[in-house]
Protein backbone atom coordinates (compact mmCIF):
# COMPACT_ATOMS: atom_id res chain seq x y z
CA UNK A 1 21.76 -23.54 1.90
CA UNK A 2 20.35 -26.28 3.74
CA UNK A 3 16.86 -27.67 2.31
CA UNK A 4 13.78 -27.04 4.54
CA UNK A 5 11.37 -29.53 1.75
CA UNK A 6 9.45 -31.38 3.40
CA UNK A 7 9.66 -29.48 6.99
CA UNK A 8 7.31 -27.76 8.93
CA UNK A 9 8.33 -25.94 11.94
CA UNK A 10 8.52 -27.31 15.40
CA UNK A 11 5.31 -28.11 17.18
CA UNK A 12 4.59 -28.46 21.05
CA UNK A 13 3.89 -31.70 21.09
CA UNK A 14 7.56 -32.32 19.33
CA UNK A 15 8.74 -30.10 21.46
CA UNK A 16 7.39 -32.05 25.03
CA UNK A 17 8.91 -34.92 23.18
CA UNK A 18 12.37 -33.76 23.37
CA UNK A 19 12.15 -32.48 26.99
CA UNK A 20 10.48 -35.08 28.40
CA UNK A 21 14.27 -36.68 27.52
CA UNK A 22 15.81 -33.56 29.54
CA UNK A 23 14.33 -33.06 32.74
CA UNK A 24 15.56 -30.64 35.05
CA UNK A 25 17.24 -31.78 38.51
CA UNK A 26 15.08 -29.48 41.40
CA UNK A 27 16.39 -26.70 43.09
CA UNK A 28 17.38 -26.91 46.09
CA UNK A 29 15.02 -26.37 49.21
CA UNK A 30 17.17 -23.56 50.32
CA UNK A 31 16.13 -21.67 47.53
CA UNK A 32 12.58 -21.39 48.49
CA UNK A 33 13.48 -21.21 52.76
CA UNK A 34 16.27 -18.43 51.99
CA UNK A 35 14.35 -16.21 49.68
CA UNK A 36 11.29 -16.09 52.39
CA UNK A 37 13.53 -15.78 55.24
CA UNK A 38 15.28 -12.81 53.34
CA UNK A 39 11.89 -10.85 52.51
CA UNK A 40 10.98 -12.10 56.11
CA UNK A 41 14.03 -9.63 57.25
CA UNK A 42 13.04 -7.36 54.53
CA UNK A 43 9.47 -6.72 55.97
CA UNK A 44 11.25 -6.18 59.58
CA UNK A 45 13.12 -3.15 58.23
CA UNK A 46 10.32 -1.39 56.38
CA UNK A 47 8.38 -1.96 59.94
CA UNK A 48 10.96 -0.42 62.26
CA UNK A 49 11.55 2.27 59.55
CA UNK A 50 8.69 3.26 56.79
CA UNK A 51 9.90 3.46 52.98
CA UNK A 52 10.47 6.31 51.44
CA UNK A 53 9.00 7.43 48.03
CA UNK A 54 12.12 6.15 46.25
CA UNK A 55 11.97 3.13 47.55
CA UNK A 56 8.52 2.30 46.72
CA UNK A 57 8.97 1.82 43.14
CA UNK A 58 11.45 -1.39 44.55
CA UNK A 59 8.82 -2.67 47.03
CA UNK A 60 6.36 -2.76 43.98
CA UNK A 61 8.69 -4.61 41.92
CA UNK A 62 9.62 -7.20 44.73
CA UNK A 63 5.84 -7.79 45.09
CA UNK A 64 5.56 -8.58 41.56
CA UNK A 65 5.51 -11.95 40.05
CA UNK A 66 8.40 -12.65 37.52
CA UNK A 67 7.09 -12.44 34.19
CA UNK A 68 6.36 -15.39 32.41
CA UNK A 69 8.47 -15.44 29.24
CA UNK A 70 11.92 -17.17 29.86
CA UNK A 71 14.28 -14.96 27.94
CA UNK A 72 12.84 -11.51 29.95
CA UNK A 73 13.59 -13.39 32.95
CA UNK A 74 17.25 -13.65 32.24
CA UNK A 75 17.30 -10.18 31.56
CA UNK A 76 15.46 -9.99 35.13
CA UNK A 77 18.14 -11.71 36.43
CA UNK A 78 21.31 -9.75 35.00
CA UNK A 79 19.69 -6.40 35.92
CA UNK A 80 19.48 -7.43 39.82
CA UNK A 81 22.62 -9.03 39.23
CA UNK A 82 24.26 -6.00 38.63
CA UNK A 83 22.04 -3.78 41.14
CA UNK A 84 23.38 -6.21 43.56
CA UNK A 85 26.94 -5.58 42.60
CA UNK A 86 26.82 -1.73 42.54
CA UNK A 87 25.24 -2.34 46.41
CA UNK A 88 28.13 -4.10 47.13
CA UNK A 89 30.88 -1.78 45.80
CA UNK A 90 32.77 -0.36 48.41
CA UNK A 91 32.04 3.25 47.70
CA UNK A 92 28.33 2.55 48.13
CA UNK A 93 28.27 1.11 51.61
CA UNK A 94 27.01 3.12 54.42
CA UNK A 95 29.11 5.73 55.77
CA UNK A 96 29.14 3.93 59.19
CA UNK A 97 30.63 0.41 57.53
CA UNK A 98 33.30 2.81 55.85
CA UNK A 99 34.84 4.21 59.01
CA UNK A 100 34.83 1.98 60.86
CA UNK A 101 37.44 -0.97 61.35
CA UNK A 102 37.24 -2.93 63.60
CA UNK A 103 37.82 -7.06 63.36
CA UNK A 104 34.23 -7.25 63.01
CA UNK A 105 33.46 -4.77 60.17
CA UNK A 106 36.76 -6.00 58.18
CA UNK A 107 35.55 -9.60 58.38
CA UNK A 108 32.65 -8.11 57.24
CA UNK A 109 33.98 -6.30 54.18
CA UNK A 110 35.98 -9.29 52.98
CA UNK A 111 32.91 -11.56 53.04
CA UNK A 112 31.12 -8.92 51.02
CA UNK A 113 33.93 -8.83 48.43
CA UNK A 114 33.36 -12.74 48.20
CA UNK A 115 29.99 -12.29 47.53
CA UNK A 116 30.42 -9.50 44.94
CA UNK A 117 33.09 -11.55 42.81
CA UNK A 118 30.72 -14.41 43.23
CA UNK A 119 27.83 -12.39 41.86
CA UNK A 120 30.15 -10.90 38.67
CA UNK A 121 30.88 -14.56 37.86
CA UNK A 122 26.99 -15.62 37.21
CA UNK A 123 26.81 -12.29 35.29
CA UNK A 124 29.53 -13.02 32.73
CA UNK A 125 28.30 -16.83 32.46
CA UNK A 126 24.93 -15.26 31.88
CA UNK A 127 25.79 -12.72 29.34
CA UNK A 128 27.75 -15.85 27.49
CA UNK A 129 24.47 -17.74 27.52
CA UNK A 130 22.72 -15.00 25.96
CA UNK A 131 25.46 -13.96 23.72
CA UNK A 132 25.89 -17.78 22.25
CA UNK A 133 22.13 -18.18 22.15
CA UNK A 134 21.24 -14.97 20.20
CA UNK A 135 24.19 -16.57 17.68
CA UNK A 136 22.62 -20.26 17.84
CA UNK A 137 19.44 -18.79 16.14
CA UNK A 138 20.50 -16.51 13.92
CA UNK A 139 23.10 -19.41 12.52
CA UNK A 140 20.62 -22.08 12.72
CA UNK A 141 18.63 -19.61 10.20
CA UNK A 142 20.90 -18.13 8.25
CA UNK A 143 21.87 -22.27 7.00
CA UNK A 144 18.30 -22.08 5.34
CA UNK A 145 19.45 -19.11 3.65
CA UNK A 146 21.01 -18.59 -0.11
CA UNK A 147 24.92 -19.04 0.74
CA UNK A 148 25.20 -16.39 -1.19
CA UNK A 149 25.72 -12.42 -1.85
CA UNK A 150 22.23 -12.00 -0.08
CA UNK A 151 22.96 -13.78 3.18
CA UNK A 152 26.11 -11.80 3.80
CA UNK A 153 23.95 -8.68 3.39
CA UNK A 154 21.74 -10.05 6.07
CA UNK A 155 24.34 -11.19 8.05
CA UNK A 156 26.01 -7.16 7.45
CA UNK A 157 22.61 -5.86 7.87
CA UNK A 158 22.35 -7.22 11.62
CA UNK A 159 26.05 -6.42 12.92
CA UNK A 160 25.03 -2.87 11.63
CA UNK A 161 21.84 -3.07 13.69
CA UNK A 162 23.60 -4.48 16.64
CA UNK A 163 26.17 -1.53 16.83
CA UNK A 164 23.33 1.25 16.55
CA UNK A 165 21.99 -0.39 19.76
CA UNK A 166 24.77 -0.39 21.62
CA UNK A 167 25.24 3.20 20.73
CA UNK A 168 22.13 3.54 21.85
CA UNK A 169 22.61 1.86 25.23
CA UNK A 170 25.97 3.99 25.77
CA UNK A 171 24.36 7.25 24.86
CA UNK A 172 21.75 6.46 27.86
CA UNK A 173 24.48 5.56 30.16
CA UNK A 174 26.71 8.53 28.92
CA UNK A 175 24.03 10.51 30.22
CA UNK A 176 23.47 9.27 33.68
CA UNK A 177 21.22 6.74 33.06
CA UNK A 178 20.66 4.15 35.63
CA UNK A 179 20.97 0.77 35.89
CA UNK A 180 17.39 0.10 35.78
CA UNK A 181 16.91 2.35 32.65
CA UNK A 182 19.51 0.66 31.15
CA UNK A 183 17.74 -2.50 31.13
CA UNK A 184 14.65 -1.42 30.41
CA UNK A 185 16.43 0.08 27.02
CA UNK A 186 17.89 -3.78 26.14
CA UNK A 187 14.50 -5.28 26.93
CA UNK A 188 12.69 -2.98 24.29
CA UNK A 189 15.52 -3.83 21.61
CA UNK A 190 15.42 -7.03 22.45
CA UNK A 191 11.51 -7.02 21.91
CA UNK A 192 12.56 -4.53 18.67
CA UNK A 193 13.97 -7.51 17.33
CA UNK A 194 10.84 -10.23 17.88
CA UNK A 195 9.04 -7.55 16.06
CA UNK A 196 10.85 -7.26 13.20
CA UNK A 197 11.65 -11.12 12.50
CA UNK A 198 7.54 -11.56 12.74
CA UNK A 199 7.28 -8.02 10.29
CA UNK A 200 9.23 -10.35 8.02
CA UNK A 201 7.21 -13.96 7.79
CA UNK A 202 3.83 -11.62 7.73
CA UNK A 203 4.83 -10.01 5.06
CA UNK A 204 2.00 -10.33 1.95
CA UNK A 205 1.51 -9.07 -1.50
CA UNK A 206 4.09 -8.10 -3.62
CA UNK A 207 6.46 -7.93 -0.46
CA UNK A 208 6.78 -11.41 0.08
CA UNK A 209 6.73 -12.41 -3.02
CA UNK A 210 10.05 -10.49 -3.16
CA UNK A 211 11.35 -11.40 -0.05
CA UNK A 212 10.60 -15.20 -0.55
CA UNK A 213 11.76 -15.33 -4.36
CA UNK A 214 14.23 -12.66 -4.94
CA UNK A 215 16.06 -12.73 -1.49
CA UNK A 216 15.36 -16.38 -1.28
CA UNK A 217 13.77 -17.35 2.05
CA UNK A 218 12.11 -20.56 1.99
CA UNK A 219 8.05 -20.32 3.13
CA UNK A 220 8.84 -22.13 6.34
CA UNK A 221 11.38 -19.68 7.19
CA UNK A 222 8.62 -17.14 7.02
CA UNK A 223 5.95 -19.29 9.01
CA UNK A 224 8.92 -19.49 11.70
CA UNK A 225 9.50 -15.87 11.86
CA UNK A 226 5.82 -15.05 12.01
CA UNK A 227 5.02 -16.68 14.81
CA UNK A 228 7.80 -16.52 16.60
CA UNK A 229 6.11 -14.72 19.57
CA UNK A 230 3.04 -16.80 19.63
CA UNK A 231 1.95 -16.81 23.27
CA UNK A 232 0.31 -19.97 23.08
CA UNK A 233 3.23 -21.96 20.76
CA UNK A 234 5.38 -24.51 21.40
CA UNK A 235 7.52 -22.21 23.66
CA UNK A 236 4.36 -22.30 26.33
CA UNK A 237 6.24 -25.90 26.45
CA UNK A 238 9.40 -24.54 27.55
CA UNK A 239 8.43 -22.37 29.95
CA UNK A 240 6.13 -24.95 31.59
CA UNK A 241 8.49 -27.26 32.16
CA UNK A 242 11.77 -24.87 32.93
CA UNK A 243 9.94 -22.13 34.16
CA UNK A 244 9.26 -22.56 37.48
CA UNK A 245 12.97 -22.91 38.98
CA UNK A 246 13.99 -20.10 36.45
CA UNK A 247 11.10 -18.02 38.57
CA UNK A 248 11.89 -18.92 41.95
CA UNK A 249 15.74 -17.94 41.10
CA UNK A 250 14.00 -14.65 39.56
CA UNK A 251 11.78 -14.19 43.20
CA UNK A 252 15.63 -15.07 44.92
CA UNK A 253 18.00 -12.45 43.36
CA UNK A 254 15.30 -9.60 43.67
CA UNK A 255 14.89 -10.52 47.51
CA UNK A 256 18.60 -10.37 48.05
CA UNK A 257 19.02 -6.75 46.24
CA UNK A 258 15.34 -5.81 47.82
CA UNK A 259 17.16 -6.34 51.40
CA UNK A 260 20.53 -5.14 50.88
CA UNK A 261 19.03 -2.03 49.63
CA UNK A 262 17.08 -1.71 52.99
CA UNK A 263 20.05 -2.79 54.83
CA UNK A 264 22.06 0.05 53.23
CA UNK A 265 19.28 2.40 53.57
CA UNK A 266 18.63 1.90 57.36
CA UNK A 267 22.84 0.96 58.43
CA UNK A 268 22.54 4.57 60.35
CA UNK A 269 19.78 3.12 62.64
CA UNK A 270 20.53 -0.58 63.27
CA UNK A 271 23.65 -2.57 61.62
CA UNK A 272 23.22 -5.96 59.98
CA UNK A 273 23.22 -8.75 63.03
CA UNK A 274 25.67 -11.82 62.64
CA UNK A 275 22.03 -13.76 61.92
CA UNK A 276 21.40 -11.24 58.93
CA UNK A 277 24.90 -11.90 57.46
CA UNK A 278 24.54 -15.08 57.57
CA UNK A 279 21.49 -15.66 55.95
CA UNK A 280 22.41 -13.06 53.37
CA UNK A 281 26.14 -14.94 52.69
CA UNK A 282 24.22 -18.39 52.08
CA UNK A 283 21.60 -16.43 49.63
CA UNK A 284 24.04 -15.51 47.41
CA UNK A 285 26.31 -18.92 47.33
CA UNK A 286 22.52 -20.58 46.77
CA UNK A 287 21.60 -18.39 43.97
CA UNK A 288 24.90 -17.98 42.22
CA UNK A 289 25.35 -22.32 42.26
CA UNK A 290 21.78 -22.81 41.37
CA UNK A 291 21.36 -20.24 38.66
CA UNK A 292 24.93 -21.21 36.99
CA UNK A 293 23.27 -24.90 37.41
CA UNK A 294 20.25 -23.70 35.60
CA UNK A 295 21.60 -21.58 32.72
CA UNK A 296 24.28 -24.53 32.01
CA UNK A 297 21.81 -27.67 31.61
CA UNK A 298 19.41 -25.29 29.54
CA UNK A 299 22.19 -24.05 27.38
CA UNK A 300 22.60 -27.90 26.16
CA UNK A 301 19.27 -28.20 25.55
CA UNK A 302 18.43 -25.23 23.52
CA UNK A 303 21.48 -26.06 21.52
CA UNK A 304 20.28 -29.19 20.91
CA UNK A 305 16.94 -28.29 20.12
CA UNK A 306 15.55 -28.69 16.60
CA UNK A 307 13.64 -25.43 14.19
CA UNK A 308 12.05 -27.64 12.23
CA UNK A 309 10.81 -31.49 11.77
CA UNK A 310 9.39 -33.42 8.51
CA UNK A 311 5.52 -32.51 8.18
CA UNK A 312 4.76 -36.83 8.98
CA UNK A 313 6.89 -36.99 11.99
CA UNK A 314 4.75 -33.45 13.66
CA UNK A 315 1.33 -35.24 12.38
CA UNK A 316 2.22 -38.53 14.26
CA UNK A 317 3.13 -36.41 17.10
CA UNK A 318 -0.04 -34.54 17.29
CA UNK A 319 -1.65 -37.61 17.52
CA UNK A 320 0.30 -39.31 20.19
CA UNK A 321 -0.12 -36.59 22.58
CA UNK A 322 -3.37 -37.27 23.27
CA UNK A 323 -4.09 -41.43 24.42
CA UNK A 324 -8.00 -41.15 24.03
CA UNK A 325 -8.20 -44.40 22.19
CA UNK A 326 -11.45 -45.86 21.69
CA UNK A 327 -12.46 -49.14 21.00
CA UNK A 328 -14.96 -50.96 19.09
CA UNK A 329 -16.11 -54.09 17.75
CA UNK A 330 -16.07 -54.56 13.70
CA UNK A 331 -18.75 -57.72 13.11
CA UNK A 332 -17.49 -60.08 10.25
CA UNK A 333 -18.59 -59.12 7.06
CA UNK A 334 -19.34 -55.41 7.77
CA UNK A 335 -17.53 -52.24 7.39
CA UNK A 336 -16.41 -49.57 10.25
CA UNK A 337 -16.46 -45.70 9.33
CA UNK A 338 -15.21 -42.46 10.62
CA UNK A 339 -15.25 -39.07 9.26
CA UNK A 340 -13.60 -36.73 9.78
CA UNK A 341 -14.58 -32.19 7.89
CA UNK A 342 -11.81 -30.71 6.79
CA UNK A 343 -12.10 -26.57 6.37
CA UNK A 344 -8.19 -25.90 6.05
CA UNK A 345 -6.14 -27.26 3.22
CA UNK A 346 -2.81 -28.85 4.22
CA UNK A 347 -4.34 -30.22 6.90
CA UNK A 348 -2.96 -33.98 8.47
CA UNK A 349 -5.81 -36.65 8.50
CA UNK A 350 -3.77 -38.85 11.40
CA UNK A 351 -4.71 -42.16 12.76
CA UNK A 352 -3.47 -44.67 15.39
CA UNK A 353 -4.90 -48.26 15.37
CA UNK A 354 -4.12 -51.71 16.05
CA UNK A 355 -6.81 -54.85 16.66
CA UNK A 356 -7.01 -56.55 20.42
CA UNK A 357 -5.67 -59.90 19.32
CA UNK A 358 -7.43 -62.56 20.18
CA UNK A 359 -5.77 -66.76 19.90
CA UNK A 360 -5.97 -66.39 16.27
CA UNK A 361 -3.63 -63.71 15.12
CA UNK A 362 -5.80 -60.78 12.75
CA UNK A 363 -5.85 -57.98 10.13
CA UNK A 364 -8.58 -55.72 8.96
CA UNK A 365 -8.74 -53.53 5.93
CA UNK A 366 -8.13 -49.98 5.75
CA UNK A 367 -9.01 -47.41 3.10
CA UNK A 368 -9.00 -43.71 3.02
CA UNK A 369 -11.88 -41.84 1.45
CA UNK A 370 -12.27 -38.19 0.09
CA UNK A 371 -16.14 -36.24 -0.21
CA UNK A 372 -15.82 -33.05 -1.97
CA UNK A 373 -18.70 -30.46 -1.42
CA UNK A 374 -20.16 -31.86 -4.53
CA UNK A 375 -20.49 -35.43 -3.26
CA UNK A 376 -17.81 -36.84 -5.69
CA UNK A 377 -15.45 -39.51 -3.75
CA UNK A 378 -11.56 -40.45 -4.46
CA UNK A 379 -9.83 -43.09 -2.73
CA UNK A 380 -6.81 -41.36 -1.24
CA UNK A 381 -5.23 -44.70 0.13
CA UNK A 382 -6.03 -48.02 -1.43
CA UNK A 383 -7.84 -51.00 0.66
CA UNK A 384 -4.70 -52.83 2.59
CA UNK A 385 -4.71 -55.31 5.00
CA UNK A 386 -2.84 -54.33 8.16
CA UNK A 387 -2.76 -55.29 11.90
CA UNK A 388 -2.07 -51.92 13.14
CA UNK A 389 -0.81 -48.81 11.72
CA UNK A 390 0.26 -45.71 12.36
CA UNK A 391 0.41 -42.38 9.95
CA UNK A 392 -0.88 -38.96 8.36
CA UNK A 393 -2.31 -37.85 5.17
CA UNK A 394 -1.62 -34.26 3.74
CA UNK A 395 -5.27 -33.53 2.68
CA UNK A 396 -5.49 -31.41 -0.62
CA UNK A 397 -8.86 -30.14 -0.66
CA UNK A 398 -11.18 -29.25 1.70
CA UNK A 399 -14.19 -31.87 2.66
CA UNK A 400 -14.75 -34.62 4.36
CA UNK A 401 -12.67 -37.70 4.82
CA UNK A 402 -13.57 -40.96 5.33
CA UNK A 403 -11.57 -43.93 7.23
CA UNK A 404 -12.58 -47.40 6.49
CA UNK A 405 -11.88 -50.64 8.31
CA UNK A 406 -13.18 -53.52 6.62
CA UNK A 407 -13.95 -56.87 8.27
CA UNK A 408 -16.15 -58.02 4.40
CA UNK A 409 -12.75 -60.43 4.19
CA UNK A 410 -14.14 -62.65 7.65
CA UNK A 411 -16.23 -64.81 7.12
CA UNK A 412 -16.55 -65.82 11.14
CA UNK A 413 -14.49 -63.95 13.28
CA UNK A 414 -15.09 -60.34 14.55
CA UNK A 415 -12.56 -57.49 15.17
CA UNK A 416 -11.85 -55.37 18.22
CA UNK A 417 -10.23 -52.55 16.84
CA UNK A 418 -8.79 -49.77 18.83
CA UNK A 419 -8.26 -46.81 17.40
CA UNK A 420 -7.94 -43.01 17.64
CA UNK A 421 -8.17 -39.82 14.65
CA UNK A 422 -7.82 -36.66 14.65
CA UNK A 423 -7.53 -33.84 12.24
CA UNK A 424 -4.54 -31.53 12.59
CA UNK A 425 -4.85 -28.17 10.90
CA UNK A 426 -1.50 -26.80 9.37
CA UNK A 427 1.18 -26.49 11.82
CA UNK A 428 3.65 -23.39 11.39
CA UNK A 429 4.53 -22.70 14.95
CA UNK A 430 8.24 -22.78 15.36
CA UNK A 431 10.36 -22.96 17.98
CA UNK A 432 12.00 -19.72 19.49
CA UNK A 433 14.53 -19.40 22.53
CA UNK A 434 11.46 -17.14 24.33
């Protein structure tokens, strides 16, 4: 069992840290050009012939933006994936592509094969990124766990839950379920599962004392699960900076399996033109490269990716994030002050602050002060002399804290300190693979 003392779980600014080390190579151009010229040729059909009601459920969806949390938009992906497969399957082309044969339509039918085993190939990487991910959690957890009895249990308790959903999922498919319900099934489960990891870390009373003491799990490992789905966490991080391109791929599979449906559809009145084809072949060798691309450099750097960081190290970061320093001038014999309220204990008193040197090389002194509601004082960090610094305090008790630069020490020289503070309430948002 690994030890989490000391550790609080991964904040955003940690988190921008890290990625700012890992940014993502741009998709290409073609992605954008080929997914407009594709809805371009998708708006032509629907013009020429009007949709009918099945098909307006799919002109809704492709008129949708792709949602916004990273792992629903792999399961996006792998569900018009696979649409686009079964479109391509030789028993569901139009009757007219079937009988015929001529050089044309069997140059046609081997470049849609191409395209098909192309398309499987980004599935199965796909499900292996999601299959190794799911396990990269759960592992990186289950090493904060009692190597014990009880983490076998939980370890049991999850391939049990994992086999009653895939039941599930082949009952529904046993039955005639579509594709599309399919997925929506995996989605909820998958959303079944966020809900009971942040069941766990709110757990209160009696509960969690039994599920932190007598099965072991460490606090942080609850604060972790909690807020695992926070909206506003240090995920937001990771989908602000990897988002986009994983969108626009989103926007590019549904246009391709939002046209070839038309296509299909409409193959009675007007075949696909050599143009068409074209424009259709380079989609899918775009999409399948640059998605394979994507899921490949993110797979390193969720790997990669830390739970959880020492408390100091995620209240210097808070503090670097933002460069607001402010300057001021500290006259020789007097004193500089800033204070700082406190409502939340565990909270970090941080500071960043160094002096503008000047010919003759300087210090100041530096103190940290506690007022408790009652007016009684405590030095929490003895007078030292320093020329910068940079740190955190764990406050105790809420109230109001005082730092101190002192310039009493100069007798002629002045001191142009610059300096920024900030108080950062208890951080418990961890990181979570969206």
């Amino acid at each position: 069992m690994a030890s989490t003392e000391g550790l609080v779980p991964i904040t955003r600014a940690f988190l921008a840290s890290y990625y700012d080390k890992h940014p993502f190579t741009p998709l290409s151009h073609d992605v954008s050009r080929l997914t407009t010229e594709l809805r371009s040729m998708a708006s032509d059909l629907l013009a020429q012939h009007p949709p009918t009601q099945g098909e307006i459920r799919l002109i809704n969806e492709a008129d949708s933006q792709p949602p916004h949390k990273i792992d629903e938009n792999m399961w996006k992906n792998r569900e018009y994936i696979e649409e686009t497969i079964f479109l391509l399957e030789g028993f569901n082309w139009p009757e007219a592509l079937k009988q015929q044969s001529t050089p044309e339509n069997v140059a046609f039918s081997i470049m849609l094969g191409k395209l098909k085993d192309k398309l499987r190939h980004t599935l199965r990487s796909l499900e292996s990124f999601q299959i190794k991910n799911a396990e990269h959690v759960f592992n990186t957890v289950m090493t904060y766990l009692p190597q014990d009895f009880r983490g076998t249990l939980l370890r049991q308790q999850r391939e049990r839950s994992e086999r009653n959903k895939q039941a599930e999922v082949d009952a529904l498919v046993n039955s005639g379920g579509s594709i599309h319900d399919r997925y929506a099934l995996l989605w909820k489960q998958q959303m079944d599962r966020r809900r009971q990891l942040a069941q766990l870390g709110s757990a209160t009373g009696v509960y969690k004392t039994l599920v932190k003491y007598l099965v072991g799990v460490p606090e942080v490992l609850l604060d972790f699960t909690r807020q695992i789905n926070d909206d506003d966490g240090p995920m937001e991080e990771q989908r602000h900076r990897y988002g986009p391109p994983l969108y626009s791929l989103t926007s590019m599979i549904l246009s391709i399996r939002f046209f070839l449906s038309l296509s299909w559809a409409r193959y009675w009145a007007k075949t696909l033109q050599r143009e068409q084809l074209a424009v259709l072949e380079q989609a899918v060798d775009v999409y399948t490269m640059e998605f394979e691309r994507f899921i490949t450099f993110i797979s390193a750097v969720f790997a990669n990716s830390p739970f959880f960081i020492p408390a100091d190290v995620a209240g210097a970061m808070e503090v670097r994030k933002n460069d607001d320093y402010k300057e001021t001038s500290v006259p020789a014999g007097k004193t500089y002050e800033v204070i700082l309220s406190v409502d939340s204990v565990n909270s970090y008193i941080a500071w960043d602050f160094s002096l503008v040197q000047g010919k003759i090389n300087m210090d100041i002194g530096f103190s940290l002060e506690f007022s408790s509601p009652t007016g009684e004082k405590t030095l929490m960090l003895p007078y030292r002399r320093y020329e910068s610094d940079q740190g955190n305090f764990c406050t105790l008790m809420a109230g109001s804290y005082k730092l101190i630069w002192d310039n009493t020490h100069s007798t002629f020289f002045r001191k142009v300190l610059r300096y920024k503070v900030d108080c950062i309430p208890p951080v418990t948002e961890p990181v979570q693979f969206d």
